[in-house]
C-alpha atoms as a PDB file:
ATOM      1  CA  UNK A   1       7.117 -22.367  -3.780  1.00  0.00           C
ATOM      2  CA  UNK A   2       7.554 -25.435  -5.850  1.00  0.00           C
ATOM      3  CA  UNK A   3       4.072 -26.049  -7.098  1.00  0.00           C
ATOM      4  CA  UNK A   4       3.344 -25.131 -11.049  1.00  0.00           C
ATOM      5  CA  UNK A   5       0.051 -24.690 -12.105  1.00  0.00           C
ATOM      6  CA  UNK A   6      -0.960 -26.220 -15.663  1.00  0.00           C
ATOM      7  CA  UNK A   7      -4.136 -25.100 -17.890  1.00  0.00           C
ATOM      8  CA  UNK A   8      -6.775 -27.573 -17.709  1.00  0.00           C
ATOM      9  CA  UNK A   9      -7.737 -27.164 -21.306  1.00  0.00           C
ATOM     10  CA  UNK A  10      -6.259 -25.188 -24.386  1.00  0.00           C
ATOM     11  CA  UNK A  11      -9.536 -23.134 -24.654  1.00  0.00           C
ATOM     12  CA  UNK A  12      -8.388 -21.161 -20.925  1.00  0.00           C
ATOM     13  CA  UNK A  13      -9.216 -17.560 -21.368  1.00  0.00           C
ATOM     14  CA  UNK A  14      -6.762 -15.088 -20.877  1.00  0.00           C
ATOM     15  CA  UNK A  15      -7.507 -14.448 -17.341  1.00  0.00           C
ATOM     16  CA  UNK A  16      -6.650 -17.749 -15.936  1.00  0.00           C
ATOM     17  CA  UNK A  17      -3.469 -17.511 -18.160  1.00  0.00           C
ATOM     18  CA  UNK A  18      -2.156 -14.656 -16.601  1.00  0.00           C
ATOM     19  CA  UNK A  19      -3.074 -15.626 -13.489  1.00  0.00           C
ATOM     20  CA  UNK A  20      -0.844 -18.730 -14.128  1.00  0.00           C
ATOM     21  CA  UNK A  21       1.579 -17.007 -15.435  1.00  0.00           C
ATOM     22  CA  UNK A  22       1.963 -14.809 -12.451  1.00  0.00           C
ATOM     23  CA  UNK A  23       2.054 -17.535  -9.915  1.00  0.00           C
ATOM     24  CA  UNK A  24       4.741 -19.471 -12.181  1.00  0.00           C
ATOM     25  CA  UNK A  25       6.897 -16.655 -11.962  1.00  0.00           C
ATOM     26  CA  UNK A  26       6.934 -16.854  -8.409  1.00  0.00           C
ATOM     27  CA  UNK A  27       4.672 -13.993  -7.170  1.00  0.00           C
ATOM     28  CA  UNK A  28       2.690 -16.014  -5.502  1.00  0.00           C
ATOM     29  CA  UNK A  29      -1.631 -16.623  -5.526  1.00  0.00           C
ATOM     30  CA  UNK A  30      -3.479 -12.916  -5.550  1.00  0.00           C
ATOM     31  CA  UNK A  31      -5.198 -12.119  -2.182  1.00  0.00           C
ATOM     32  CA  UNK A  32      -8.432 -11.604  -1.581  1.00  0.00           C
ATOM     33  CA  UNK A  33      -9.479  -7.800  -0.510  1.00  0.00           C
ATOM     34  CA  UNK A  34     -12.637  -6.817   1.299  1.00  0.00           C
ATOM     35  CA  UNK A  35     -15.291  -4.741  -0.801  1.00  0.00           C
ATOM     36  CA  UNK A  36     -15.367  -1.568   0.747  1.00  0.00           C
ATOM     37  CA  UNK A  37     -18.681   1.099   0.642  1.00  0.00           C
ATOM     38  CA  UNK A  38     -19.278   4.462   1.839  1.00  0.00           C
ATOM     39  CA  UNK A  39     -20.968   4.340   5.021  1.00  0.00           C
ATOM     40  CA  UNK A  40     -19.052   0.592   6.324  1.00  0.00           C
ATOM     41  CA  UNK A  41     -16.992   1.455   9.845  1.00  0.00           C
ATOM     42  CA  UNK A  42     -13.573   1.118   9.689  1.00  0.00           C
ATOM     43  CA  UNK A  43     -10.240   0.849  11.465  1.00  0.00           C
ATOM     44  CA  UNK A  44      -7.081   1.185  10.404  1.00  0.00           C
ATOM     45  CA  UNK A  45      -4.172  -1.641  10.625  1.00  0.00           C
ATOM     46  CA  UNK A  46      -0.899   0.413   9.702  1.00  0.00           C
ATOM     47  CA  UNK A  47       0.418   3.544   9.120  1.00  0.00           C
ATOM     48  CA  UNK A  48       0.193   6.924  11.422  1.00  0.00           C
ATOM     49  CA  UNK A  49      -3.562   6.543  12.084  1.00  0.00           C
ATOM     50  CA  UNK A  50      -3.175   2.598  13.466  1.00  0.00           C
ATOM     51  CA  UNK A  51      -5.904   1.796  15.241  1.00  0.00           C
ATOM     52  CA  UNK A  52      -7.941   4.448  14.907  1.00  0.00           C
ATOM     53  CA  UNK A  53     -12.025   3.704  13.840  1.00  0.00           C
ATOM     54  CA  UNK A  54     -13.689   6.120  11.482  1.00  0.00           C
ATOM     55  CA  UNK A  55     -16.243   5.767   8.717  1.00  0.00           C
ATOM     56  CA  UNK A  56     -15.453   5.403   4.907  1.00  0.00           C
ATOM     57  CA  UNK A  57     -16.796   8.033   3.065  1.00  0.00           C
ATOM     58  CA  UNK A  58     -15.981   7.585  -0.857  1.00  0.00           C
ATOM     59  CA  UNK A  59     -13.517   5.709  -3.139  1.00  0.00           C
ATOM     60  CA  UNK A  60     -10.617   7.834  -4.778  1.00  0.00           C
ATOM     61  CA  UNK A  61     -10.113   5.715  -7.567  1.00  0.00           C
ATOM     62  CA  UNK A  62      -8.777   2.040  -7.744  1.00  0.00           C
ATOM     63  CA  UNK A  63      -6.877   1.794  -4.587  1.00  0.00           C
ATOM     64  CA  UNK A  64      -7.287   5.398  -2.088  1.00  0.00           C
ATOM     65  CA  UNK A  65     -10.335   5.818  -0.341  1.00  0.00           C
ATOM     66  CA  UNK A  66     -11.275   9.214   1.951  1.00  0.00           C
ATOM     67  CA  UNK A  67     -12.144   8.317   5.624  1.00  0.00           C
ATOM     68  CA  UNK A  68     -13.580  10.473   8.075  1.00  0.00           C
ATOM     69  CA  UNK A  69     -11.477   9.747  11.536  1.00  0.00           C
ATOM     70  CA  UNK A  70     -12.442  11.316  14.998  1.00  0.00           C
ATOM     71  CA  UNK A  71      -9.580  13.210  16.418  1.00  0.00           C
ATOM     72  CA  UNK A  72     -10.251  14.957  19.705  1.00  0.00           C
ATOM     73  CA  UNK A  73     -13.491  15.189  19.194  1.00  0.00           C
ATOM     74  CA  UNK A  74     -13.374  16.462  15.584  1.00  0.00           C
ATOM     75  CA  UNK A  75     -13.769  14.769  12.300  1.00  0.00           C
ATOM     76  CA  UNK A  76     -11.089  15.039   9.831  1.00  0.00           C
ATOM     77  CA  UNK A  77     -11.087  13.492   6.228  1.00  0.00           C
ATOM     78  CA  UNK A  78      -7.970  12.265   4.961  1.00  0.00           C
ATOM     79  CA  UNK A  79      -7.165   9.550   2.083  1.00  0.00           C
ATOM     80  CA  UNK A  80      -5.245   6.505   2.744  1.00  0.00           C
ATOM     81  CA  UNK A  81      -4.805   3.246   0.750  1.00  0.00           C
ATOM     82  CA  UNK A  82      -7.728   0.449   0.727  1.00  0.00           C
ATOM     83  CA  UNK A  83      -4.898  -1.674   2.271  1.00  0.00           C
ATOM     84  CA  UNK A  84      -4.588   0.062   5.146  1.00  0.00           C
ATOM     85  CA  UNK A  85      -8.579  -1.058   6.356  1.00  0.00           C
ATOM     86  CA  UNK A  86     -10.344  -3.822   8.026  1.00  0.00           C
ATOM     87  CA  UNK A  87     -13.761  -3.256   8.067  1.00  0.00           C
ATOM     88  CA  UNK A  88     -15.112  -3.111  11.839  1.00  0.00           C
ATOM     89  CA  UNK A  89     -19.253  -3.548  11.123  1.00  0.00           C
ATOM     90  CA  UNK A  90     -21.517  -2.785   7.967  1.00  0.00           C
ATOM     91  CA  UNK A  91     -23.549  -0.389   8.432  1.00  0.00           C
ATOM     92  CA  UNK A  92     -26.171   1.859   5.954  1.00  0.00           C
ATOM     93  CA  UNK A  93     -23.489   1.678   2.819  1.00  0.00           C
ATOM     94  CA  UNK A  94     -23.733   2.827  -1.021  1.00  0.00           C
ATOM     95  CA  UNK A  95     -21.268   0.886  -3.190  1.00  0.00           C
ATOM     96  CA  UNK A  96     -17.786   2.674  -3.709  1.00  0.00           C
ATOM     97  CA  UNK A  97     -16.203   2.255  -6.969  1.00  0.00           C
END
């Protein structure tokens, strides 16, 4: 990548020093992710359900969520990554966690 970050100060707080640390080490700047809710519309972008809208309906921990996906007109609930969404419209939501 060839750029190297450098603390501004000695007083950075740990965050920003791991951060550094991880981009010096060459895995690169951390990506932003969107903040999900029970309730938002979704599709989803990879995987064996590409494509395919449905509505979140709670966060599985830190990174799985459970969707509710329209298949022949019946809803099914299945959990897939957070990665695996794009959010397609907000809608009435309640904050998952």
């Amino acid at each position: 990548m060839g750029v190297r970050l450098r603390f501004a100060t000695k007083n950075s707080n740990r965050s920003a020093r791991i951060l550094v640390t991880g981009v010096n080490a060459g895995h690169g700047l951390p990506r932003p992710v969107q903040h999900l809710e029970a309730g938002q519309e979704v599709v989803v972008t990879e995987g064996a359900f590409v494509g395919m809208r449905g509505v979140l309906l709670e966060g599985r921990g830190r990174a799985r969520v459970a969707v509710r996906l329209s298949v022949l007109r019946q809803s099914v609930s299945v959990e897939l990554s957070k990665r695996l969404l794009r959010v397609v419209r907000q809608a009435n939501s309640v904050q998952v966690s």
